[in-house]
C-alpha atoms as a PDB file:
ATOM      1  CA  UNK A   1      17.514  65.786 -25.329  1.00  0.00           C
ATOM      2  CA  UNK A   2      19.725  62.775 -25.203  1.00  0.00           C
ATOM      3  CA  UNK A   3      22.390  61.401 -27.823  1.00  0.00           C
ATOM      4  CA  UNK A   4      20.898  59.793 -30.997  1.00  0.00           C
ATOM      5  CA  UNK A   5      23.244  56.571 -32.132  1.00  0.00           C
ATOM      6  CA  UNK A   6      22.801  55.003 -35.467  1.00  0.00           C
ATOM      7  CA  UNK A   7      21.828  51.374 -35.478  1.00  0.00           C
ATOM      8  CA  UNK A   8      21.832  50.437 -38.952  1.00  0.00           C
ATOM      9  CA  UNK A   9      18.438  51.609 -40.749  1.00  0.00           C
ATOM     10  CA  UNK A  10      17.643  54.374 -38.124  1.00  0.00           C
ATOM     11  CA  UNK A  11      18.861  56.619 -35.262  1.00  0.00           C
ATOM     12  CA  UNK A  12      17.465  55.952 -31.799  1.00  0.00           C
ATOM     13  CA  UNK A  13      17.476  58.572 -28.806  1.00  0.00           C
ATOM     14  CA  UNK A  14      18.862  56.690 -25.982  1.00  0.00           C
ATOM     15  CA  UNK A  15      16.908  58.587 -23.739  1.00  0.00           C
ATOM     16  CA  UNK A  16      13.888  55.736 -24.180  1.00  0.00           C
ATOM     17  CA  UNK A  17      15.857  52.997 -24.306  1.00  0.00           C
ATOM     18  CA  UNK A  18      14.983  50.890 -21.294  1.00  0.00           C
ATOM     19  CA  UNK A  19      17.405  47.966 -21.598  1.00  0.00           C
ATOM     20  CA  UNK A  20      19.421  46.191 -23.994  1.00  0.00           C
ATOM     21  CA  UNK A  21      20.347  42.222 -24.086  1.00  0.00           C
ATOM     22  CA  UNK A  22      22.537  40.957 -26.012  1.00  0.00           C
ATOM     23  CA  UNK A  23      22.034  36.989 -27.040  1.00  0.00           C
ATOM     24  CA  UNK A  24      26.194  35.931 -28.090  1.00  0.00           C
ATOM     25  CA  UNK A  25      24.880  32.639 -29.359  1.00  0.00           C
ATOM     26  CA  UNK A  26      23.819  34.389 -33.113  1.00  0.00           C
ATOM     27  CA  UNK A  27      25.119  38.106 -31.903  1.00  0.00           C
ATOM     28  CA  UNK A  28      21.387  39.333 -31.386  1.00  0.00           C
ATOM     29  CA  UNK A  29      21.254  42.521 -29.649  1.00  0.00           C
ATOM     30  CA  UNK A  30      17.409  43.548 -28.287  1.00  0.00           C
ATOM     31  CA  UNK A  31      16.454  46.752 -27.407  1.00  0.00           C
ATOM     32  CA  UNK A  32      13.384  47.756 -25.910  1.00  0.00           C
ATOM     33  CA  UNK A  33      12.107  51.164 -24.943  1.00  0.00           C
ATOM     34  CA  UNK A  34       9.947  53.182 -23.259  1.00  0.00           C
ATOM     35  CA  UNK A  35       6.961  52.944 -25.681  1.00  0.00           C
ATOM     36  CA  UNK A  36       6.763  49.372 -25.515  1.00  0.00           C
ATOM     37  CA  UNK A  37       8.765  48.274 -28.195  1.00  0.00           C
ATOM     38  CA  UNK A  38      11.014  46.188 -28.754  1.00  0.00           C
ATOM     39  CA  UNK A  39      14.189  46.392 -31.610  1.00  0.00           C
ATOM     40  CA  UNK A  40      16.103  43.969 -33.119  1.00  0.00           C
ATOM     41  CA  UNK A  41      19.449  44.642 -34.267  1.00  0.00           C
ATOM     42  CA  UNK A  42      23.198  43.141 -34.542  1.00  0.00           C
ATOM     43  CA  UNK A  43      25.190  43.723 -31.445  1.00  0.00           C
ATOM     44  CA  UNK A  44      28.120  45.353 -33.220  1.00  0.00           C
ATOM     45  CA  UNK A  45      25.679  48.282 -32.700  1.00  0.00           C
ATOM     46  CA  UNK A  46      26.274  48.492 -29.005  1.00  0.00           C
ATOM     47  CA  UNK A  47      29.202  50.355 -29.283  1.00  0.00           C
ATOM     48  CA  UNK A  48      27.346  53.921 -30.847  1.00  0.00           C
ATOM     49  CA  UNK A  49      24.948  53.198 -28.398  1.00  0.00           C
ATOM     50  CA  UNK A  50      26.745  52.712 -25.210  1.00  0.00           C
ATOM     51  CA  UNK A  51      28.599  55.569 -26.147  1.00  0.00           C
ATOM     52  CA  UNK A  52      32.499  54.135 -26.501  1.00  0.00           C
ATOM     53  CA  UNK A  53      32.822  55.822 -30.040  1.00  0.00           C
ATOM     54  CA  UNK A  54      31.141  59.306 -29.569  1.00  0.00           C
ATOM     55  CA  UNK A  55      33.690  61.759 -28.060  1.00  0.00           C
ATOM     56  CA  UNK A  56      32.078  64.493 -26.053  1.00  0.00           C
ATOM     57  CA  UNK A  57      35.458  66.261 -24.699  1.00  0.00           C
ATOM     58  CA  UNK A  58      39.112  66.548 -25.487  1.00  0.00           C
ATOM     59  CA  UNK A  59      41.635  66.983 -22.939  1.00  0.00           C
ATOM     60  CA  UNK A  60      45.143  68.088 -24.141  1.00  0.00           C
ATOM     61  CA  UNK A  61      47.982  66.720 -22.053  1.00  0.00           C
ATOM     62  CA  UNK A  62      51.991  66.960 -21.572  1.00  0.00           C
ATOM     63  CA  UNK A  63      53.955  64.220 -21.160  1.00  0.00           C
ATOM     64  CA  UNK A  64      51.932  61.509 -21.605  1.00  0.00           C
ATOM     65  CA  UNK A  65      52.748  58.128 -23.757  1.00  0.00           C
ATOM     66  CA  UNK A  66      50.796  54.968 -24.895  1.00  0.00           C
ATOM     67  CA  UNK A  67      53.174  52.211 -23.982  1.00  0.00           C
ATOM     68  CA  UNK A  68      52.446  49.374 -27.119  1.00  0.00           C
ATOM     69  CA  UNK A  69      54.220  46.116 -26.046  1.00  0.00           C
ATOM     70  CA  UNK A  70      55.014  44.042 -29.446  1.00  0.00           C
ATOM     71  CA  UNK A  71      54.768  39.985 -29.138  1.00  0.00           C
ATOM     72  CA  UNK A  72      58.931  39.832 -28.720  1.00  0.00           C
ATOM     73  CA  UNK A  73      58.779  41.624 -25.607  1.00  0.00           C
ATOM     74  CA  UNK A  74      59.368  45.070 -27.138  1.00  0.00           C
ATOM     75  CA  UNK A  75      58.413  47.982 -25.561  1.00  0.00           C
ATOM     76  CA  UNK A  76      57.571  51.478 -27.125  1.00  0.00           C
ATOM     77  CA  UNK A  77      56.295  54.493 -25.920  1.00  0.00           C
ATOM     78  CA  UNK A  78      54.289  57.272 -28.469  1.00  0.00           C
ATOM     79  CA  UNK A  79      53.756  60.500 -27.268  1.00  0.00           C
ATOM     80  CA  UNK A  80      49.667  60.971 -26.612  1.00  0.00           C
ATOM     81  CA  UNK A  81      48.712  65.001 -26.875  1.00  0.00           C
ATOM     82  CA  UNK A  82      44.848  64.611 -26.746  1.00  0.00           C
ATOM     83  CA  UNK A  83      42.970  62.544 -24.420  1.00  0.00           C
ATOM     84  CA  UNK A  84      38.988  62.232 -25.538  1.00  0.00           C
ATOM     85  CA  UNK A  85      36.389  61.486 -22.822  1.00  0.00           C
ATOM     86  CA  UNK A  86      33.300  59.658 -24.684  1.00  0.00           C
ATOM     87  CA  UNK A  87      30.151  59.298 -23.675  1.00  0.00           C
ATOM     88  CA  UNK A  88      29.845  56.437 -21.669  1.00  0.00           C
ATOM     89  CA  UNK A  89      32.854  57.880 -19.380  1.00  0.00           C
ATOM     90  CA  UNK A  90      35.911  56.618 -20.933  1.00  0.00           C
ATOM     91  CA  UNK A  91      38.986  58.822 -21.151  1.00  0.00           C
ATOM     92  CA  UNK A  92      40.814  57.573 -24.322  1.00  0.00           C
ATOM     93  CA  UNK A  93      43.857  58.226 -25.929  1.00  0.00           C
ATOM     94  CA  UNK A  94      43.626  59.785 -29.569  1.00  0.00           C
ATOM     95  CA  UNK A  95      45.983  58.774 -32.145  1.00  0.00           C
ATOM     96  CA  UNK A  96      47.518  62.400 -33.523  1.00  0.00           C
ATOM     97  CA  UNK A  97      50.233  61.065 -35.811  1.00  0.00           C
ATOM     98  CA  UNK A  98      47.598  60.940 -39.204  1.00  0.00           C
ATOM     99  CA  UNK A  99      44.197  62.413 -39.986  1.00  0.00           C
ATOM    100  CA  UNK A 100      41.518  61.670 -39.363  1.00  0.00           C
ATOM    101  CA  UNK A 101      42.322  60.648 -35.512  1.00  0.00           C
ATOM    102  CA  UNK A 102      42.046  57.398 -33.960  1.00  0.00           C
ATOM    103  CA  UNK A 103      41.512  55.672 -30.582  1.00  0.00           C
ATOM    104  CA  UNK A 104      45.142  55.087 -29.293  1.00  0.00           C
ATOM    105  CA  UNK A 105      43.102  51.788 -27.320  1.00  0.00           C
ATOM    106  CA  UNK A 106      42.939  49.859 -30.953  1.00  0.00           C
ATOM    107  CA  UNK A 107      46.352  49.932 -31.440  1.00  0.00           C
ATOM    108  CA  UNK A 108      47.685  46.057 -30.970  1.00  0.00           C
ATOM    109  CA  UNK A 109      49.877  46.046 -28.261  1.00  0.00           C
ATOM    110  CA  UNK A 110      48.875  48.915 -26.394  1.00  0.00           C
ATOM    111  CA  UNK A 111      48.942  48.072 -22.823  1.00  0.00           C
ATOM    112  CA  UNK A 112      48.163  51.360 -21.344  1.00  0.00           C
ATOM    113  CA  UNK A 113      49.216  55.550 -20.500  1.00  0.00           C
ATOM    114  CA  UNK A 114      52.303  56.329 -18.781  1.00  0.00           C
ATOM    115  CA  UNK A 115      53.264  59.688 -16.978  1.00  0.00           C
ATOM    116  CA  UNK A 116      57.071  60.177 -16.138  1.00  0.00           C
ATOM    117  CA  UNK A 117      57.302  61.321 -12.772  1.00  0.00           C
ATOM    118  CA  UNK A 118      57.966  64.441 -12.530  1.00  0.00           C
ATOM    119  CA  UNK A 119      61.869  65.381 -11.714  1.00  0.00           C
ATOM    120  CA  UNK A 120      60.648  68.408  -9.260  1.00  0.00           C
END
């Protein structure tokens, strides 16, 4: 049995979902599936069901930062101790620092991972 994601009045298995287009001109996002029919919904729904939100694995790591560049040229580095793989394949950093956890990616600024090489 596949993932069920929540688009708005219902949850959908995307095991029947054949394709999705998404019209950007009003935001339209259609979804047909294997039974022949076809669902209307707003596109901000793609992200449950593409998967980018629903973790599925966390990785613990060592010595690994988020690097968040500010708009004066600023560069900081916070440590990242869980990495999350979600559904659709991503490997994400999680925000640790509050509860509940974040996505590291939604931070402005943040430009990416960084592993110090190691000294060995």
């Amino acid at each position: 049995m596949g993932r069920f994601a929540f688009i708005g009045d219902e949850y959908l298995n995307t095991d029947h979902i054949l394709s999705i287009t998404i019209q950007e001109s009003d935001n339209t996002m259609y979804i047909e599936l294997d039974n022949g029919r076809t669902i209307t919904r707003p596109a901000e729904y793609q992200l449950d069901i593409f998967g980018d939100l629903d973790i599925v694995r966390v990785i613990p790591v060592r010595e690994c930062f988020a690097e968040i560049r500010s708009g004066n040229s600023a560069v900081s580095k916070i440590p990242v101790n869980l990495l999350a793989v979600t559904a659709n394949g991503e490997l994400r950093p999680l925000d640790t620092r509050s509860s509940p956890f974040d996505f590291m990616d939604y931070i402005p600024g943040f430009h990416g991972l960084i592993w110090p090489e190691s000294s060995n």
